[in-house]
C-alpha atoms as a PDB file:
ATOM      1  CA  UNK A   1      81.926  93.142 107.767  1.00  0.00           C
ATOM      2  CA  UNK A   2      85.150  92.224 108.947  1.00  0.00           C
ATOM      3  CA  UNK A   3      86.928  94.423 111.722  1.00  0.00           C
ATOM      4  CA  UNK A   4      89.857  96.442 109.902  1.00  0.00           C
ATOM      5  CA  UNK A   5      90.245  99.352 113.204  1.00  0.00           C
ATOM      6  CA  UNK A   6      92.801  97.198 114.451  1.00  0.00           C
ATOM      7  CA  UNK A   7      94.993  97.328 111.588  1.00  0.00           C
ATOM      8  CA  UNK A   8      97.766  99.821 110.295  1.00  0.00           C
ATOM      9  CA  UNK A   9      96.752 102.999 108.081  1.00  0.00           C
ATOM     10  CA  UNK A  10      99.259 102.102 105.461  1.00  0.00           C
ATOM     11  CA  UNK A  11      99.219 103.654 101.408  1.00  0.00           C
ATOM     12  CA  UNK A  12      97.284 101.080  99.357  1.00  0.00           C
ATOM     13  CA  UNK A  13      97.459 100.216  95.460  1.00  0.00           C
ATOM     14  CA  UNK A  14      96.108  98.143  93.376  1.00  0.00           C
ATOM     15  CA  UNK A  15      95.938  97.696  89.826  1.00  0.00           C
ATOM     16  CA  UNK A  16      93.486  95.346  87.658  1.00  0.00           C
ATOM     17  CA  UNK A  17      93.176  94.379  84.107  1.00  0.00           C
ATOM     18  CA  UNK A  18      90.866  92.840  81.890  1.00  0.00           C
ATOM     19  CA  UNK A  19      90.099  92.472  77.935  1.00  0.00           C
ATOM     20  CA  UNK A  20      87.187  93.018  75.981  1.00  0.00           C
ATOM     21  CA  UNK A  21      87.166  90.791  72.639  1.00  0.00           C
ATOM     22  CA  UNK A  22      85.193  91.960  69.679  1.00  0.00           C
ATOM     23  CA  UNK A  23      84.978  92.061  66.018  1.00  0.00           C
ATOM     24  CA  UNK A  24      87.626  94.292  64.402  1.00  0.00           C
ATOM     25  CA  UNK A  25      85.517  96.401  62.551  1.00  0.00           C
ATOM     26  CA  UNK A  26      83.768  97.438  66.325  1.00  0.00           C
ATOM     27  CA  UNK A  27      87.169  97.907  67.537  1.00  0.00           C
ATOM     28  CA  UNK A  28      87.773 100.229  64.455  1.00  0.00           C
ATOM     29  CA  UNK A  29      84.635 101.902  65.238  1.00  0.00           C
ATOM     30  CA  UNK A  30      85.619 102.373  68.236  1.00  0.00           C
ATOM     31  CA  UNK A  31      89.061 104.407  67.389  1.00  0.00           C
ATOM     32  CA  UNK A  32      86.900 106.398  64.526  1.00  0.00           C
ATOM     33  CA  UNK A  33      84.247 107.204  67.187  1.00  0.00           C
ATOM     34  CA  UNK A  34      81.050 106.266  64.593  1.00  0.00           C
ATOM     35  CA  UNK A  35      79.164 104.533  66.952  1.00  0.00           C
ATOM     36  CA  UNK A  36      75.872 105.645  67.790  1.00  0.00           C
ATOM     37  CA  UNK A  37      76.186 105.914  71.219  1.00  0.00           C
ATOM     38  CA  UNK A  38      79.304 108.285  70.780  1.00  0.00           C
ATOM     39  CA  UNK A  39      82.477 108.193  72.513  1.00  0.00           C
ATOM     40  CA  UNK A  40      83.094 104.794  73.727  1.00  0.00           C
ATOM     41  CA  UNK A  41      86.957 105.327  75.468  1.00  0.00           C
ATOM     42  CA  UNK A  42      85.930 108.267  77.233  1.00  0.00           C
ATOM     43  CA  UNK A  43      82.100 107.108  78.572  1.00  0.00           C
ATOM     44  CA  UNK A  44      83.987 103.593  80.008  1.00  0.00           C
ATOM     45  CA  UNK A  45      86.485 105.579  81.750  1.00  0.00           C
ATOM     46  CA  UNK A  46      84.398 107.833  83.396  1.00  0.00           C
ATOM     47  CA  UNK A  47      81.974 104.531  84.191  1.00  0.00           C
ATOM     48  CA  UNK A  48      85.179 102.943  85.959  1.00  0.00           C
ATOM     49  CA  UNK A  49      86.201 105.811  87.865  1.00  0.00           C
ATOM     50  CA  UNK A  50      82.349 105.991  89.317  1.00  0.00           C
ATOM     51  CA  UNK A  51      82.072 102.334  89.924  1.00  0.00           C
ATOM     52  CA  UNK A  52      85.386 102.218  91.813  1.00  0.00           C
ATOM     53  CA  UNK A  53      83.938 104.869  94.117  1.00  0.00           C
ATOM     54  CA  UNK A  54      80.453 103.017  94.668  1.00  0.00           C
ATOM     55  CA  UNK A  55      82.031  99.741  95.036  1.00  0.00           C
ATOM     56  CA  UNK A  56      80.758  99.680  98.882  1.00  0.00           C
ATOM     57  CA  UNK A  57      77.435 100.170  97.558  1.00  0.00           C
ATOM     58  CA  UNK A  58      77.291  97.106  94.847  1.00  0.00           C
ATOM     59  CA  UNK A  59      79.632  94.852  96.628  1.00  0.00           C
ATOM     60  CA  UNK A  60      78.165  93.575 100.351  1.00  0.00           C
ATOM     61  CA  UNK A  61      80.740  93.445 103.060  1.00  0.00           C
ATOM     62  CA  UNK A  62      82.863  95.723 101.093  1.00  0.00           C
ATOM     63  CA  UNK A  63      84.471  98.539 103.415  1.00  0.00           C
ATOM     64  CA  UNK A  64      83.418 102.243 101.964  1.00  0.00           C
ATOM     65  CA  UNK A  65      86.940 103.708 101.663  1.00  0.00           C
ATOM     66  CA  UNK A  66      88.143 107.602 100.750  1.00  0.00           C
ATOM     67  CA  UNK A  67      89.620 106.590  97.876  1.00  0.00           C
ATOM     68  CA  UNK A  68      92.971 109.499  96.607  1.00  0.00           C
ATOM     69  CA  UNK A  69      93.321 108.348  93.090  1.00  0.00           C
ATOM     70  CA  UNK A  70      91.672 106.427  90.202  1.00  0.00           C
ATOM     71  CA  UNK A  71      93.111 105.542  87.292  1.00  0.00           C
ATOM     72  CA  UNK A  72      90.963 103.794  84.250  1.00  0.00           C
ATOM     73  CA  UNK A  73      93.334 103.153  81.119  1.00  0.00           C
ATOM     74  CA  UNK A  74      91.746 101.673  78.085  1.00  0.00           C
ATOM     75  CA  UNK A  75      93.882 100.408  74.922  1.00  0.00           C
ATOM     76  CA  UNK A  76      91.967  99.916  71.293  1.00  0.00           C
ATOM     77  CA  UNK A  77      93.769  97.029  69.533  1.00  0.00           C
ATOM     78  CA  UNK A  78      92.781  95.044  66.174  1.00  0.00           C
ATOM     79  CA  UNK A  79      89.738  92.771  67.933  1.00  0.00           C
ATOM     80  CA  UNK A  80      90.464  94.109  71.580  1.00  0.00           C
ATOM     81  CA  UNK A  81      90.112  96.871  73.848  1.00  0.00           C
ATOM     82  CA  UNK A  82      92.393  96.741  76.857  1.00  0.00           C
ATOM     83  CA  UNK A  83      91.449  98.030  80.246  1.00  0.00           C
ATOM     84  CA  UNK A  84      93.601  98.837  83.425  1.00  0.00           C
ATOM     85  CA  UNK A  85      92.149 100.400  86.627  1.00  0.00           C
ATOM     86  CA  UNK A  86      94.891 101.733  89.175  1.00  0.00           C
ATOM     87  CA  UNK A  87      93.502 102.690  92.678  1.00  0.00           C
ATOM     88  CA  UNK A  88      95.278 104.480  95.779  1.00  0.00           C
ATOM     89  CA  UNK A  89      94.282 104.999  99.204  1.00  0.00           C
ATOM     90  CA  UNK A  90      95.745 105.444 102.710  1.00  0.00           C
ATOM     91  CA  UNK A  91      93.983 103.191 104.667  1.00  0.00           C
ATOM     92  CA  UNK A  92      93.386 100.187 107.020  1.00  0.00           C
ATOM     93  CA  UNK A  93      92.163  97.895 103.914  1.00  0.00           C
ATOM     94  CA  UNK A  94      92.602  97.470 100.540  1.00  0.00           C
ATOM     95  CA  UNK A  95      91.551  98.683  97.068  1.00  0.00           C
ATOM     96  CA  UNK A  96      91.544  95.496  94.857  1.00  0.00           C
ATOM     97  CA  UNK A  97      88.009  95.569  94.952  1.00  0.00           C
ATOM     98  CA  UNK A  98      87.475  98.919  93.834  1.00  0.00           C
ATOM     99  CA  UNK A  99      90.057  97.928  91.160  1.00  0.00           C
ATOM    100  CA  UNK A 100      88.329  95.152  89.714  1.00  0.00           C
ATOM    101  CA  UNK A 101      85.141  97.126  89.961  1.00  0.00           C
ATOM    102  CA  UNK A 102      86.617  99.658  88.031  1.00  0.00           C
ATOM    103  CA  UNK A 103      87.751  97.240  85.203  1.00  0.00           C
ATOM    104  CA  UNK A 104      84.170  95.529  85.205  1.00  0.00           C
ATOM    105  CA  UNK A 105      82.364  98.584  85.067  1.00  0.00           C
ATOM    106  CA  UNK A 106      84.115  99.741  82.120  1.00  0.00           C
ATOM    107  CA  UNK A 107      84.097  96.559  80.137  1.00  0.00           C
ATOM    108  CA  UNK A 108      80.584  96.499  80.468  1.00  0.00           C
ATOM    109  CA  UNK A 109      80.060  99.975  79.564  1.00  0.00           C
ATOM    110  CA  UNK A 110      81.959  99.026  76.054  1.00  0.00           C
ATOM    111  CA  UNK A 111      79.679  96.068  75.621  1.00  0.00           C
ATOM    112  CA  UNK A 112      76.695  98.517  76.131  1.00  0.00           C
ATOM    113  CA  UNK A 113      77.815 100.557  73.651  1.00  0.00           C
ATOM    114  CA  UNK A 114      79.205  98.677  70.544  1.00  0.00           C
ATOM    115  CA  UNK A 115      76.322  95.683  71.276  1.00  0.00           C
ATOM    116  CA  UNK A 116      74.332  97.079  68.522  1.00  0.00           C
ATOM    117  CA  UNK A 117      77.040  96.939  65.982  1.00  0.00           C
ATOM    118  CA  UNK A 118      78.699  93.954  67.443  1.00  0.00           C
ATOM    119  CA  UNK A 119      76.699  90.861  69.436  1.00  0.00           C
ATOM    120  CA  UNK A 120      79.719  88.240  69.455  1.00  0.00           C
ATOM    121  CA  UNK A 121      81.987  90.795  72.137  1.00  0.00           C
ATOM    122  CA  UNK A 122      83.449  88.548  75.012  1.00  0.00           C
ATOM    123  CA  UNK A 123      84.686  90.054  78.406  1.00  0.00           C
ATOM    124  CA  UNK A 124      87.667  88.290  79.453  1.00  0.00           C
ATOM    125  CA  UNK A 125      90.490  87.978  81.330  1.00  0.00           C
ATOM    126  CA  UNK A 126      89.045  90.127  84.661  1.00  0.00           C
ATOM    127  CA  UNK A 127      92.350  89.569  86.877  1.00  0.00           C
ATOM    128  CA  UNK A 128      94.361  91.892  89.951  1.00  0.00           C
ATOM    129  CA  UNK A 129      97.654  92.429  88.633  1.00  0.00           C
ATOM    130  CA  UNK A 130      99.352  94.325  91.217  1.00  0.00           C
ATOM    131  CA  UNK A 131      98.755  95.189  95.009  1.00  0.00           C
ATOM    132  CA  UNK A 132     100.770  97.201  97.188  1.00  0.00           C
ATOM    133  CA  UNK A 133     100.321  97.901 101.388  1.00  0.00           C
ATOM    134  CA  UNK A 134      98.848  95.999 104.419  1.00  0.00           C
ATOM    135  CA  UNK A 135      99.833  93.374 106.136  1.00  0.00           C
ATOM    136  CA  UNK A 136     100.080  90.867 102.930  1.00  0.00           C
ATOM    137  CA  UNK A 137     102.537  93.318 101.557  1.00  0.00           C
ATOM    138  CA  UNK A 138     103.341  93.544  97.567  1.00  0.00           C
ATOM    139  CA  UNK A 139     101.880  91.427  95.137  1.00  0.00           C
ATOM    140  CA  UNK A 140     102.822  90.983  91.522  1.00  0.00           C
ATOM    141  CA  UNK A 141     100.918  88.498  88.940  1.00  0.00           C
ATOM    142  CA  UNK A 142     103.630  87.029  86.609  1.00  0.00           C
ATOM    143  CA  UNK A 143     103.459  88.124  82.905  1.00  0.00           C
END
């Protein structure tokens, strides 16, 4: 791993985003929760939030970190549901790993549980969108 004890303790964010692309009747089965596997939002949020605290444990060389906050959003459109993981720590690295995780972690949870009813879903679009503290400073992906 690398060595991060020389480096600042300094409040860390970062915030990831990706899509997963489906039929629109899964994405409206989604919303009416009649899936067989029950409720899709709130099982992929809770699957992001775990996987951003493991991340040390699937990722090698990844730092285990105390994480403060995590944050799994998840949007049903017509054909698409939206996911955004925001993490926080104070800290002498960063959290865009536990970010992405997050966002992975949950995507794949959805495909688990509309693949049944839906075999043509695509995850897409896996990408950090924001990251805040450390030495690199702020960065912002343009819309």
């Amino acid at each position: 791993m690398v060595n991060v004890g020389g480096k600042d303790i300094t409040s860390r964010r970062a915030v990831a985003r990706c899509n997963v692309h489906m039929l629109s009747a899964t994405s409206a089965a989604i919303t009416s929760r009649s899936l067989q596997k029950g409720d899709v939002i709130a099982t992929a949020r809770i699957a992001g939030i775990q996987a951003a605290k493991k991340t040390s444990d699937l990722i090698p060389l990844c730092h285990p970190l105390m994480l403060s906050a995590v944050t799994v959003n998840i949007a049903v459109g017509e054909g698409v549901v939206s996911i955004e993981a925001t993490v926080e720590t104070t800290g002498q690295t960063g959290v865009e790993m536990e970010a992405l995780t997050a966002c992975s972690i949950a995507a794949l949870t959805i495909y688990d549980m509309c693949k049944s009813a839906d075999k043509t879903m695509v995850i897409g679009e896996l990408a950090l969108w924001e990251k805040s503290g450390g030495r690199s400073g702020t960065f912002q992906r343009p819309e």
